[in-house]
Every structure is written in C-alpha cells, then in structure tokens.
C-alpha atoms as a PDB file:
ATOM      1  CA  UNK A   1      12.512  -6.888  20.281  1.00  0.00           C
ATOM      2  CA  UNK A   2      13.570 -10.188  19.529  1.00  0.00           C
ATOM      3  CA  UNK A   3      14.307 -11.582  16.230  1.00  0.00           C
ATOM      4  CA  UNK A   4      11.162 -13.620  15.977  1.00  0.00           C
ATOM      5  CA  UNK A   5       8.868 -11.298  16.683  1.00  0.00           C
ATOM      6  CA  UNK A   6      10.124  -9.066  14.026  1.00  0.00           C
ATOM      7  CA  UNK A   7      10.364 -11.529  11.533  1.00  0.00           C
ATOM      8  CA  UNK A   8       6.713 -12.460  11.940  1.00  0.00           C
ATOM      9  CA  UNK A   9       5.228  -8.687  11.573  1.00  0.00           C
ATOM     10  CA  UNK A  10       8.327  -7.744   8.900  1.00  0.00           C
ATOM     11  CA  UNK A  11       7.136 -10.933   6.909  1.00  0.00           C
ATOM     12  CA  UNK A  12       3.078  -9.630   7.481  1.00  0.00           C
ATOM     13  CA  UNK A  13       3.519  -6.778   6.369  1.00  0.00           C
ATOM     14  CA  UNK A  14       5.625  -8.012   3.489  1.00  0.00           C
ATOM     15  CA  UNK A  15       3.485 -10.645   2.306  1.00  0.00           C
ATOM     16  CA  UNK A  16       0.023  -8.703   2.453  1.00  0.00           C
ATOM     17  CA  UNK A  17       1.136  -5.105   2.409  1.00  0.00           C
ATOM     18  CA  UNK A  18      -0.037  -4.317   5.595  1.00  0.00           C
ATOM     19  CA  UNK A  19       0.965  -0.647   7.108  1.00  0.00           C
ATOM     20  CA  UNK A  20       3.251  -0.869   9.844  1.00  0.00           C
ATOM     21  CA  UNK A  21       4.898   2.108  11.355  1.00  0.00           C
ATOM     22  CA  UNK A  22       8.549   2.517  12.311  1.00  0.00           C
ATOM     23  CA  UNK A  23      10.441   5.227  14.711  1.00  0.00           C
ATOM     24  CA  UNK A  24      14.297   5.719  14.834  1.00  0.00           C
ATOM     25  CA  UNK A  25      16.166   5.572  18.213  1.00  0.00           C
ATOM     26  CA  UNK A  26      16.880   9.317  19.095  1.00  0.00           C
ATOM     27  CA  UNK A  27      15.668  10.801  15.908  1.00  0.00           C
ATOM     28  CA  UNK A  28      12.801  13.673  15.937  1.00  0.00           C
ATOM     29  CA  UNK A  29       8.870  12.551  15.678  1.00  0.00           C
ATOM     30  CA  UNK A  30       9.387  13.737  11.557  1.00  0.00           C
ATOM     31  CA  UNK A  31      11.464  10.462  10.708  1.00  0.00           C
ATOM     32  CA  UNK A  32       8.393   8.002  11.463  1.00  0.00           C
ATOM     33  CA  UNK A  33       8.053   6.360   8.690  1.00  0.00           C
ATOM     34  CA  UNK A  34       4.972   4.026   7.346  1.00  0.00           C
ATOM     35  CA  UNK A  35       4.924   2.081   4.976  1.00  0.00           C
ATOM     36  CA  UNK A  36       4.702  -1.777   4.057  1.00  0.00           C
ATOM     37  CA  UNK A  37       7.861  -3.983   4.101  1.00  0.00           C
ATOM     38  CA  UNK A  38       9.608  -4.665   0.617  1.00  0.00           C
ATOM     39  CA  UNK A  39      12.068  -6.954   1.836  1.00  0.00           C
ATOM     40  CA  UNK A  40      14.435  -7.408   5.340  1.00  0.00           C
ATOM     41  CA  UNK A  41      17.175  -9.428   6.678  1.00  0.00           C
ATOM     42  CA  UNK A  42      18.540  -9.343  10.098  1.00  0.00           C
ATOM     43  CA  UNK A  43      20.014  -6.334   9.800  1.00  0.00           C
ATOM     44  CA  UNK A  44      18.027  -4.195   7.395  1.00  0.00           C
ATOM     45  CA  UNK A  45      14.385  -3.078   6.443  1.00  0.00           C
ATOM     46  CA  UNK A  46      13.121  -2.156   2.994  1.00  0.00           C
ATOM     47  CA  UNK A  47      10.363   0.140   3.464  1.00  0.00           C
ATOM     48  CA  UNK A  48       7.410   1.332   0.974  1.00  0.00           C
ATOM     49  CA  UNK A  49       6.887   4.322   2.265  1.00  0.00           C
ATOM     50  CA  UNK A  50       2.962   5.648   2.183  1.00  0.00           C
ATOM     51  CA  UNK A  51       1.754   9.026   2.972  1.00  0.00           C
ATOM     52  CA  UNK A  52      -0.903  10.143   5.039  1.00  0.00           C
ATOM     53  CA  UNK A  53      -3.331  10.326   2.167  1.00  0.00           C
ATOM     54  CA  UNK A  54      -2.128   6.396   0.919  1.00  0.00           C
ATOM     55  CA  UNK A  55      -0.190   7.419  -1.548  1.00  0.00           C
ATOM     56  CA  UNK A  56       3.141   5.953  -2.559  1.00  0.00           C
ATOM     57  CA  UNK A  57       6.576   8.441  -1.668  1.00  0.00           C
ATOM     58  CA  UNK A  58       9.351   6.128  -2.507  1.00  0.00           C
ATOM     59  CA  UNK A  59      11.656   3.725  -0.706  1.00  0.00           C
ATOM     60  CA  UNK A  60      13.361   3.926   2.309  1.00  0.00           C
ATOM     61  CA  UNK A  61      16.293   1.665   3.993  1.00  0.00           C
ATOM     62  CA  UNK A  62      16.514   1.616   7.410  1.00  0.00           C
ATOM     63  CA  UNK A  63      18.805  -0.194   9.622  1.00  0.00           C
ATOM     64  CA  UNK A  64      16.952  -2.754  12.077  1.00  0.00           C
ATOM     65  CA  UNK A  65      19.436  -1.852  15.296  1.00  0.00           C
ATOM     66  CA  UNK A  66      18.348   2.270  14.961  1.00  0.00           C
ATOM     67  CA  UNK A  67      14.816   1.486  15.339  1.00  0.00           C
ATOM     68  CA  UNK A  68      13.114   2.625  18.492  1.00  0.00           C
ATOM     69  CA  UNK A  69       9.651   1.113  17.794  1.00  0.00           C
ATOM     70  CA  UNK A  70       7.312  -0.116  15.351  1.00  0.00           C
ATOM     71  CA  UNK A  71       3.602   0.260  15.404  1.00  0.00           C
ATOM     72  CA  UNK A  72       0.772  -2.119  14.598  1.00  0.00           C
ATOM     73  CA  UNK A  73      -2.905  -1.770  13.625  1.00  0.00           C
ATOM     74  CA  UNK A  74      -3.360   1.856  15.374  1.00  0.00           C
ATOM     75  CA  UNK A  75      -5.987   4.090  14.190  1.00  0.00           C
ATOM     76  CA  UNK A  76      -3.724   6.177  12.339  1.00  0.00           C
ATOM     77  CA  UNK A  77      -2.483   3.039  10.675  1.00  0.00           C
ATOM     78  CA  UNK A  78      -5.601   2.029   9.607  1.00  0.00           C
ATOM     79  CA  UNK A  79      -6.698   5.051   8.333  1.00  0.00           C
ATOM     80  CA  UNK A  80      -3.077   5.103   6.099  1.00  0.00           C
ATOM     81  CA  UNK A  81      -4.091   0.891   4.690  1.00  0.00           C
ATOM     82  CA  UNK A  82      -7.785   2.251   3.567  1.00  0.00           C
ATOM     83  CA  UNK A  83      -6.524   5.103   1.829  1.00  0.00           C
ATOM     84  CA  UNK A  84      -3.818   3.260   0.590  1.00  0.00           C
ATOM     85  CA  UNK A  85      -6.314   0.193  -0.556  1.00  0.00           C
ATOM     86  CA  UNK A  86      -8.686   2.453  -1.925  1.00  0.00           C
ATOM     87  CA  UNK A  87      -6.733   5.888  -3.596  1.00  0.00           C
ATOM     88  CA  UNK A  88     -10.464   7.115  -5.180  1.00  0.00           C
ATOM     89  CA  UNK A  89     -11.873   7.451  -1.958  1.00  0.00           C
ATOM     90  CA  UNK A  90     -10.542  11.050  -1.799  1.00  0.00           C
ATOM     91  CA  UNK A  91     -12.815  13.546  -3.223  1.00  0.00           C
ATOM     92  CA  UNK A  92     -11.236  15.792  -5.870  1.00  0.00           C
ATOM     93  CA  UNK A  93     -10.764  19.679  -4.717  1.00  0.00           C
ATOM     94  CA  UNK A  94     -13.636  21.583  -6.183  1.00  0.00           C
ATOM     95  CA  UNK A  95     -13.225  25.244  -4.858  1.00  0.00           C
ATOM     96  CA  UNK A  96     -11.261  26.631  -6.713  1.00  0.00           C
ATOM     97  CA  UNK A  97     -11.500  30.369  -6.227  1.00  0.00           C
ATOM     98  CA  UNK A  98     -12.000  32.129  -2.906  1.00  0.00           C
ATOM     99  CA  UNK A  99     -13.085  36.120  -1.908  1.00  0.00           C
ATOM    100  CA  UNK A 100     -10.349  37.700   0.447  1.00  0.00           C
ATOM    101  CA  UNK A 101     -10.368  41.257   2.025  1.00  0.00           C
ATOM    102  CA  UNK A 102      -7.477  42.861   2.887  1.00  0.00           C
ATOM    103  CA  UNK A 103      -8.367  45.088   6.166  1.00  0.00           C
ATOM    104  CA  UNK A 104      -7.541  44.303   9.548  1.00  0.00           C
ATOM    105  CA  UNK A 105     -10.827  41.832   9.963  1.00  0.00           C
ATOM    106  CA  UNK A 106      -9.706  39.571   6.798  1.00  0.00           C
ATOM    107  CA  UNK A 107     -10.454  36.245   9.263  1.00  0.00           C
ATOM    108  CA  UNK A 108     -14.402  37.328   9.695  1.00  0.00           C
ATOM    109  CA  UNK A 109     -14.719  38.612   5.737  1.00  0.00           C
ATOM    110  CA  UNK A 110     -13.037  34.884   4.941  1.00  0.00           C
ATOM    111  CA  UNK A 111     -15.448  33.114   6.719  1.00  0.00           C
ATOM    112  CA  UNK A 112     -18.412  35.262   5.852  1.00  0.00           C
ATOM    113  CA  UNK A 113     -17.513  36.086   2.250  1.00  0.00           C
ATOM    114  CA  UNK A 114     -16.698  32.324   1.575  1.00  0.00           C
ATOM    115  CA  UNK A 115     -19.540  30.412   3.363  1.00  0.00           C
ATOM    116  CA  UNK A 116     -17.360  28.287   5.614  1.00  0.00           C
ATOM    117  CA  UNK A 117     -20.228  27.385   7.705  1.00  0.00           C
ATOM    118  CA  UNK A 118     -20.386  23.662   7.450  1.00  0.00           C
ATOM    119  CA  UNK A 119     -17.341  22.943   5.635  1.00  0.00           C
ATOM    120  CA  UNK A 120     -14.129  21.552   7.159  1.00  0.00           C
ATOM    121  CA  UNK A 121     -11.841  24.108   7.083  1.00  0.00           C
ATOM    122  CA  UNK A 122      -8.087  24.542   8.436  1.00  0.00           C
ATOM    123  CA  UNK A 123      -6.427  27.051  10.410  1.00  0.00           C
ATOM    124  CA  UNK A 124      -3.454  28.075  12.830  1.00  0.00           C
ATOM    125  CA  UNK A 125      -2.679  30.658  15.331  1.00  0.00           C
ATOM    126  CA  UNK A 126      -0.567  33.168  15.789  1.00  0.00           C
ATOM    127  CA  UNK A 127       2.360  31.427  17.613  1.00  0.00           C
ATOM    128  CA  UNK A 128       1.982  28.109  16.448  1.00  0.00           C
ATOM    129  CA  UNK A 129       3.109  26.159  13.785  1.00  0.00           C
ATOM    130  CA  UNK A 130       0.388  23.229  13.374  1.00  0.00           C
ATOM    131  CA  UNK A 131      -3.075  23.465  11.650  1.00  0.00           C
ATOM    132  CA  UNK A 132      -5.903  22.314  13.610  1.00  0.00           C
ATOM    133  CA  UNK A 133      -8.973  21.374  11.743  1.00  0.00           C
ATOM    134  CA  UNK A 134     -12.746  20.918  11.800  1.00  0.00           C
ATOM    135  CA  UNK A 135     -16.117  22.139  10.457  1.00  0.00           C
ATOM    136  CA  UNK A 136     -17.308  25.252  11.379  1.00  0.00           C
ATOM    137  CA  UNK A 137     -20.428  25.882  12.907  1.00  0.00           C
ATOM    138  CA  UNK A 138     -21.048  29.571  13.811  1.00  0.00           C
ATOM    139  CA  UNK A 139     -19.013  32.672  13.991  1.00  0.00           C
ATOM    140  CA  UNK A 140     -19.379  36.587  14.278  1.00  0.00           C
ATOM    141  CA  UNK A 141     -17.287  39.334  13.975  1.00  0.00           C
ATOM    142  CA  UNK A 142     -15.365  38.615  17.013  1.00  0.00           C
ATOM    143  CA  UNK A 143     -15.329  34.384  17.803  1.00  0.00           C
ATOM    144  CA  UNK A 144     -15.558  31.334  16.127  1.00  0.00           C
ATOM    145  CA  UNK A 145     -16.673  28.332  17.211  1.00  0.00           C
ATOM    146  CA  UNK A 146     -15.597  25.214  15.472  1.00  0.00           C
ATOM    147  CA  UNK A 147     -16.089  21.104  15.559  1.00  0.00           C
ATOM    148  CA  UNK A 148     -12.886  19.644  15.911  1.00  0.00           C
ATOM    149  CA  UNK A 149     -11.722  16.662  13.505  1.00  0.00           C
ATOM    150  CA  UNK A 150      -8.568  14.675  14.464  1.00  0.00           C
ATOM    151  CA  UNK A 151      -6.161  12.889  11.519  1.00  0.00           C
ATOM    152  CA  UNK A 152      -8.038  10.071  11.724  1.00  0.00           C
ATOM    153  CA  UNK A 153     -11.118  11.385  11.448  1.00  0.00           C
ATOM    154  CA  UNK A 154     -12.423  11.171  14.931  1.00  0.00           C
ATOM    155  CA  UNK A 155     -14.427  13.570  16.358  1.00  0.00           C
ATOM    156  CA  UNK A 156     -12.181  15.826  19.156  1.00  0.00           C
ATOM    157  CA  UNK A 157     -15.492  18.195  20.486  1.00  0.00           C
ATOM    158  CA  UNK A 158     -16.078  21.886  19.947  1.00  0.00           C
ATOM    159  CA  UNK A 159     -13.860  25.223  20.374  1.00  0.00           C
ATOM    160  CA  UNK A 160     -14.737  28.402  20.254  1.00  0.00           C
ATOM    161  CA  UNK A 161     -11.635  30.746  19.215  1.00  0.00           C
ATOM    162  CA  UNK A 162     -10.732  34.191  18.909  1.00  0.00           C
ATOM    163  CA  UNK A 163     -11.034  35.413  15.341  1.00  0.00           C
ATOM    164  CA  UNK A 164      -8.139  38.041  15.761  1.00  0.00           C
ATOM    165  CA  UNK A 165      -6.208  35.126  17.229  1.00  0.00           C
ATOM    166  CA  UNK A 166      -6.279  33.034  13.639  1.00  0.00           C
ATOM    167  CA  UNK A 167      -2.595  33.332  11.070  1.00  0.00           C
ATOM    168  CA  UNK A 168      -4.012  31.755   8.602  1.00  0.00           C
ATOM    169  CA  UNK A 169      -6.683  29.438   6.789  1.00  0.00           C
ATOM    170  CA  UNK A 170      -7.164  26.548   4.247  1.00  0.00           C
ATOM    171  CA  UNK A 171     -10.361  25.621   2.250  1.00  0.00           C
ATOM    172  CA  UNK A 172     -10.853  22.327   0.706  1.00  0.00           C
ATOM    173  CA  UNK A 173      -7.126  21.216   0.909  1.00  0.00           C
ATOM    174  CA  UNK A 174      -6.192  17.869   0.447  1.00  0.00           C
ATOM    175  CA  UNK A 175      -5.540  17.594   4.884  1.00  0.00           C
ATOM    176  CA  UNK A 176      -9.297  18.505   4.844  1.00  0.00           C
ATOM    177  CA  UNK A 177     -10.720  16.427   2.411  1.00  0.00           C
ATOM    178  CA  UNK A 178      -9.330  13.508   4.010  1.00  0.00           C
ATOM    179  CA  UNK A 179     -10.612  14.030   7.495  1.00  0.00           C
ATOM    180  CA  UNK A 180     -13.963  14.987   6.077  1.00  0.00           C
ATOM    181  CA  UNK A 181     -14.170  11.359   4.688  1.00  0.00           C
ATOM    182  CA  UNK A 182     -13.055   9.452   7.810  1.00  0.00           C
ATOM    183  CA  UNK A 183     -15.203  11.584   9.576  1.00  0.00           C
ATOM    184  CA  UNK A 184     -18.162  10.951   7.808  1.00  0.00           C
ATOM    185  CA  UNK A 185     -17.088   7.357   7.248  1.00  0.00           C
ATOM    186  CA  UNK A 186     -16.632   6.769  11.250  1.00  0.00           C
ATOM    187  CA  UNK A 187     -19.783   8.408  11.529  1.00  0.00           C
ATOM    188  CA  UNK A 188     -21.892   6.115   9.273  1.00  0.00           C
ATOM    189  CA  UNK A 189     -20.068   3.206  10.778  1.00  0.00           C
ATOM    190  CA  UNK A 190     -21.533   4.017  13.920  1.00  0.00           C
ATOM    191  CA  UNK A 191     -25.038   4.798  12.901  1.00  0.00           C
END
C-alpha cells in the first residue's frame, strides 16, 4: 500500500468517523481490529476501536508497517457504522427467566418448555467452539430445524440438526438481538 492511498482512507475515516477495518501481518483472525481513525502519521495509527454491537472499547495503537490489510465499506463494516451511528437501535433483553430440565433430553424440554419457536436463538455443538444462530422454526423430540442468520444479518438458509448433537443454547443475548434487527432491517429494505 502506498503512502497515498493510506493517507486518503486514514484521513476518511478520521475526518467522518467512518469504520474501517485493520489486520496485523502474521497475527491470528482475533487481532482485527475496527474502529475509526483518531489520528496517524507515517508510521503509526490511532484507532477507536468499536465492537460488533457499535459500541466504543477503547484505543488502540498500531504500527502502520505490521498491518496486513485494511478493509473498506464491507457488509460487516457497515453493519458496525449503523450500530455505531445509531446505539438505540438495539432492543433491550426482555427474557429474563428461562425453564430448564435436567434429564438427558434438556435440548427438546429447552425448546419446548421455553417457546423458542420463532425467536432467534443461539447454539453450538458438541465439538465446536462457535455459536451459530437463527430462528427456529420446528423441532421434535429428536431434530431441529432452524433459519440461519449470519453477523450481518443476512439470511444463510435452513438446517435441520440433531437435538442430541446441541452443547449448549442462548435466548435473547445481546449476539441475537443484533442479528434479529439486521435481519429484519435487510428484510424490510428489500420489500
């Protein structure tokens, strides 16, 4: 990247607080960072760093020569700026209890005990460490089918898993509120 070019999306970002997104050279996917630029020279980058739900999380310093890449205007960007722009947007977590069974078929009593269908829930399986998510649309005591929802809200099609196969669930968390919104929102936009 050439000096020019970063200058003229460090100083966009700077001067309207436009998300950018910014990956170390030979670092794990965890240290992308986004965030708007504070301030830069030619050897150094001031960072605002905002979450994935547009909130603030302090400032970080990283040095120009380590960076890898920087993204621009992606969807996941995007997504970041509106929540960022807009921190109301978010609904407010409303469940606040749940009913759990402890026997050996806890993942259908959940689901049946809780009325999940229709709500964008979050789960993993056994074996993995990331949370998919989605609304649920059916389920019995042995499957579950489920609409997928991506980070950004877009849609990603249905699945139909194994019950016994699920570690664990999450109602109404903060990771499901948002892509409830930019699901809905993507979905009114294209209405």
């Amino acid at each position: 990247m050439t000096k020019q070019v970063l200058n003229e999306i460090f100083s966009q970002s700077k001067s309207t607080k436009s998300l950018i997104g910014i990956y170390n050279r030979d670092i794990g996917i965890d240290d992308f960072c986004v965030g708007y630029v504070i301030d830069f020279d030619d050897s150094f980058i001031v960072i605002q760093h905002i979450t994935t739900f547009g909130q603030k999380d302090g400032i970080h310093v990283k040095e120009i020569s380590t960076l890898e890449k920087i993204e621009t205007e992606s969807d996941y960007l995007k997504t970041c700026q509106i929540l960022f722009e807009n921190q109301k947007l978010l609904p407010e977590q409303t469940i606040e209890n749940v009913k759990f069974s402890y026997s050996d078929s806890w993942q259908y009593h959940f689901l049946n005990d809780n009325s999940c269908i229709g709500e964008l829930i979050a789960f993993d399986l056994k074996g993995e460490d990331l949370f998919n998510f989605g609304f649920l649309i059916d389920f019995d005591e042995e499957n579950f089918i489920i609409h997928l929802v991506g980070q950004s809200g877009e849609n990603q099609g249905s699945n139909v898993y194994h019950l016994i196969d699920i570690a664990s669930f999450g109602l109404d968390t903060l990771q499901c509120r948002k892509r409830k919104y930019l699901y809905n929102m993507k979905a009114k936009a294209s209405s």
